[in-house]
Protein backbone atom coordinates (compact mmCIF):
# COMPACT_ATOMS: atom_id res chain seq x y z
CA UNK A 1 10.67 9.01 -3.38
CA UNK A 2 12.39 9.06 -0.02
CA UNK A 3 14.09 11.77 -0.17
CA UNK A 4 10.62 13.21 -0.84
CA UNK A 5 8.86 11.77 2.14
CA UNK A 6 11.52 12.24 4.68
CA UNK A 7 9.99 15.52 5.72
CA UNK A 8 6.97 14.00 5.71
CA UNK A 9 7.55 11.49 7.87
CA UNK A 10 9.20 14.02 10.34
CA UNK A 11 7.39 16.82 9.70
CA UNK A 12 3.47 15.75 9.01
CA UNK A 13 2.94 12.49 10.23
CA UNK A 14 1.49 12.11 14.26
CA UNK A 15 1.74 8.72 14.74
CA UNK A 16 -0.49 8.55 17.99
CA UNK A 17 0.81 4.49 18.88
CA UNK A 18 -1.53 2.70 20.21
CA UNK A 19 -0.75 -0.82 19.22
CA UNK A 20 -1.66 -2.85 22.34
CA UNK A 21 -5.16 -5.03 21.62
CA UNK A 22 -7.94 -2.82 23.00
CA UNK A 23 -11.37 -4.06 24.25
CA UNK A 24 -14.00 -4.72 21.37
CA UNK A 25 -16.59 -2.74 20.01
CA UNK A 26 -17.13 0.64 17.90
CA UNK A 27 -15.59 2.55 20.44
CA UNK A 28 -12.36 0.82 19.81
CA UNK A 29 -12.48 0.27 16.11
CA UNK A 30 -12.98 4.40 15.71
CA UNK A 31 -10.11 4.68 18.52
CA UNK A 32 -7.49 6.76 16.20
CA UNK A 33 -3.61 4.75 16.47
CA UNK A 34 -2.04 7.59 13.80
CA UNK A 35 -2.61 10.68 11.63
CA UNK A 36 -0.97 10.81 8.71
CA UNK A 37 -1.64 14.47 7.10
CA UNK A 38 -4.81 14.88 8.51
CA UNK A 39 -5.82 11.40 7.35
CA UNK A 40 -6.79 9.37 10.37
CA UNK A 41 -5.74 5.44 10.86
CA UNK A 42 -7.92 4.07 13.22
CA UNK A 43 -7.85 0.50 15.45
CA UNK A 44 -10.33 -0.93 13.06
CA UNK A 45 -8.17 0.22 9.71
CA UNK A 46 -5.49 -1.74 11.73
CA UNK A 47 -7.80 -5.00 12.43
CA UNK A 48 -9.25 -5.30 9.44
CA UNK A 49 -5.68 -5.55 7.93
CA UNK A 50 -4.48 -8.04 10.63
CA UNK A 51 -7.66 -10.18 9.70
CA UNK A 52 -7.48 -9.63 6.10
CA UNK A 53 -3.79 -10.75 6.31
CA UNK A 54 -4.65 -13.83 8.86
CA UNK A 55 -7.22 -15.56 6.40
CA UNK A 56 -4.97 -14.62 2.81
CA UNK A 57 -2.10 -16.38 4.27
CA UNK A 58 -3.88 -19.03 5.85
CA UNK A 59 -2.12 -17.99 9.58
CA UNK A 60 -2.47 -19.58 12.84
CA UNK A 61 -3.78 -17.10 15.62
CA UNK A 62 -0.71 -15.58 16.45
CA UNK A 63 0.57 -15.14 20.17
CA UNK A 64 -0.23 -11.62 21.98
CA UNK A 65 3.58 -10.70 21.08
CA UNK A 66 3.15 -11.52 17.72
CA UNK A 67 0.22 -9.83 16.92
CA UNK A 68 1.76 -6.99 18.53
CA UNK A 69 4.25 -6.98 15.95
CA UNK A 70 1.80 -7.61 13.07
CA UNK A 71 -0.02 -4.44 14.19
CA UNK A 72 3.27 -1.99 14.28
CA UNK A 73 4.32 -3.63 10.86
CA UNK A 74 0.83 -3.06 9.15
CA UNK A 75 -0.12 0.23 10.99
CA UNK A 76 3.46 1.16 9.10
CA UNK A 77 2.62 -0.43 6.04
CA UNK A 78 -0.46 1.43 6.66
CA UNK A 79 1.04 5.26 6.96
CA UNK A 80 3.53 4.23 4.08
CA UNK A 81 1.00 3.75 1.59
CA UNK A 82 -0.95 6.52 3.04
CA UNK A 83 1.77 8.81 2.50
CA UNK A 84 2.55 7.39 -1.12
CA UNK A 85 -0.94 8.03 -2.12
CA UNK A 86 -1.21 11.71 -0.92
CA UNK A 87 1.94 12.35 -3.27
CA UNK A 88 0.44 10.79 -5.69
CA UNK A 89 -2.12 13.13 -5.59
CA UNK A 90 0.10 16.29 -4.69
CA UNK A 91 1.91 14.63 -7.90
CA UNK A 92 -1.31 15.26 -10.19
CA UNK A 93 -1.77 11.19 -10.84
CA UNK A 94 -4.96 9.75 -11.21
CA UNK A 95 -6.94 6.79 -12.34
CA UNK A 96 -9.92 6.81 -14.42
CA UNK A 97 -13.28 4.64 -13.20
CA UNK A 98 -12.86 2.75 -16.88
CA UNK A 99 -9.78 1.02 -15.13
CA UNK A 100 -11.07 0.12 -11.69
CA UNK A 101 -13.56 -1.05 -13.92
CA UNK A 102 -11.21 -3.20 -15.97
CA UNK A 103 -9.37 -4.25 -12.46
CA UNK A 104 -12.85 -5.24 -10.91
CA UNK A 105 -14.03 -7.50 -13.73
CA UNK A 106 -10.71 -9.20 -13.81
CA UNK A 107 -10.87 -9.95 -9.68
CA UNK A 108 -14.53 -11.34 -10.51
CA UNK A 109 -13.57 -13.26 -13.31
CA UNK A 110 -10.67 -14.71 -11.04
CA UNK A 111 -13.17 -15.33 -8.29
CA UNK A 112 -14.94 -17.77 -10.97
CA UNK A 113 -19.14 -16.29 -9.92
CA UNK A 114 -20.65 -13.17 -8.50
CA UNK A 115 -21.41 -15.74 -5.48
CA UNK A 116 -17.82 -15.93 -4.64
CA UNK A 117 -17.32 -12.44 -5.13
CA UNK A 118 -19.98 -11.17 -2.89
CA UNK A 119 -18.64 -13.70 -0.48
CA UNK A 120 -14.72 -12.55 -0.54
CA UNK A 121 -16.73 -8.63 0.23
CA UNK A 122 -18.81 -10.33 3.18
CA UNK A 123 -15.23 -11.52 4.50
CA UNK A 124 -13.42 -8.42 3.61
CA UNK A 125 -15.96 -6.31 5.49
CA UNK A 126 -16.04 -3.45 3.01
CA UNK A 127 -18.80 -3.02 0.42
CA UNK A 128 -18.06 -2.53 -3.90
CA UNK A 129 -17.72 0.91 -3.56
CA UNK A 130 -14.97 1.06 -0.46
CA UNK A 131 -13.27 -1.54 -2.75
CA UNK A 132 -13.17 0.48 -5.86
CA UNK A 133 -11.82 2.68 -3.72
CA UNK A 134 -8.86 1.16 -2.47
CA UNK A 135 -8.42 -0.70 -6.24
CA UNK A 136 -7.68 3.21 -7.53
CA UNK A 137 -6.02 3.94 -4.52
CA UNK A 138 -3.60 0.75 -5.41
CA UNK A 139 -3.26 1.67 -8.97
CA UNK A 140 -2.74 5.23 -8.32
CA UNK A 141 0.16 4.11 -5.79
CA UNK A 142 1.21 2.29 -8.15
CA UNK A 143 1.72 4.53 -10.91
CA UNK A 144 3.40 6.94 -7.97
CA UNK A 145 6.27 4.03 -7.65
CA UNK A 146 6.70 3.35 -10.97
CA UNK A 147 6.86 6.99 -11.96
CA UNK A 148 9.49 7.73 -8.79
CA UNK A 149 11.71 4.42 -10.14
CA UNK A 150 11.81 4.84 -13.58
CA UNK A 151 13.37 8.34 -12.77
CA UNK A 152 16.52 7.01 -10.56
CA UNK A 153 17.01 4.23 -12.54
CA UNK A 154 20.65 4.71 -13.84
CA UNK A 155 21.60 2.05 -16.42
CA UNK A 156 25.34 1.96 -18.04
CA UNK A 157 25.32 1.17 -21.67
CA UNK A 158 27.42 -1.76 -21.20
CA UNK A 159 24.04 -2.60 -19.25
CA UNK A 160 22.00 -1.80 -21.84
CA UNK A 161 23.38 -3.98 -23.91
CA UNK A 162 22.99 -7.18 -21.87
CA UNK A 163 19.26 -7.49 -20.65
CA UNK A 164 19.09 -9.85 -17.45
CA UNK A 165 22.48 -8.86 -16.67
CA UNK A 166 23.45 -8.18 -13.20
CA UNK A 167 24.90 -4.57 -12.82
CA UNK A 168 28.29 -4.41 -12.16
CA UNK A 169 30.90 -1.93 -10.83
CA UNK A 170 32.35 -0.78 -13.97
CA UNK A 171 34.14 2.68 -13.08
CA UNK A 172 34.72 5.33 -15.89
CA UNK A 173 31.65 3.61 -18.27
CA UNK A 174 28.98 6.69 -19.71
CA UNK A 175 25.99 6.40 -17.15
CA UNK A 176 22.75 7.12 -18.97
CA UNK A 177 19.75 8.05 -16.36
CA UNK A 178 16.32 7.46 -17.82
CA UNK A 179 13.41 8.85 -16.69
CA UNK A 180 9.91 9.32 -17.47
């Protein structure tokens, strides 16, 4: 996969940077920090993850240079996963509504009530249908890396023959590459 993206990453994406904490409000969430293919990532994509990640790891407000880091890691995270999903759709892949279905009844049945549920929405910021969203959008990127893995995965049979073994350099063994 990134050999694949390479030229992307050269070629498509505009990363406009503009990490720097800007003054609240709508203006400033639409404020565009990167265009990835013609998709935009905005300042509030970008906040939204750095809140999202403060309260699901339970993080201290971080110091102006450390959330200045956060935000170039995530807005990267952010074009990554971007760019993985727009193969994945170059690539054909899709996933049906029955399993974002299946995936949203498990998250509410791990949430324990349709109270807590609607709550962890309220704190995400995002309503059911811009989470169904990204839940295909995860299991579609998904499927993209386990497609792109299974097909450089090179395995000797010597491998093969040992599960949990770690690989070693054997030279002159038969390689066998698998791939989906």
């Amino acid at each position: 996969m990134t050999r694949r993206l390479a030229p992307i990453w050269s070629g498509a994406v505009a990363a406009l940077v503009a990490l720097a904490p800007s003054p609240s409000g709508l203006a400033a969430n639409n404020r565009i920090v990167a265009v990835v293919n013609e998709e935009v990532i905005t300042e509030g994509d970008i906040a939204s993850q750095v809140a999202s990640l403060l309260r699901e790891e339970a993080i201290p407000a971080p110091t102006p240079d450390q959330e200045l880091e956060m935000r170039a890691a995530l807005l990267e995270r952010l074009i990554e996963q971007r760019l993985i999903i727009q193969e994945a759709k170059r690539s054909g892949l899709s996933v049906d509504s029955g399993e974002v279905g299946r995936y949203l009844q498990e998250l509410r049945e791990r949430l324990g009530s349709d109270e807590a549920y609607q709550q962890m929405l309220r704190e995400s910021g995002i309503n059911e249908e811009q989470l169904k969203t990204k839940i295909r959008e995860q299991l579609m990127a998904q499927q993209m890396i386990d497609q792109e893995v299974r097909a450089n995965v090179v395995l000797t049979p010597s491998e093969l023959a040992q599960p949990g073994a770690a690989p070693d350099d054997s030279e002159g063994e038969e390689e066998i590459e698998t791939s989906h």
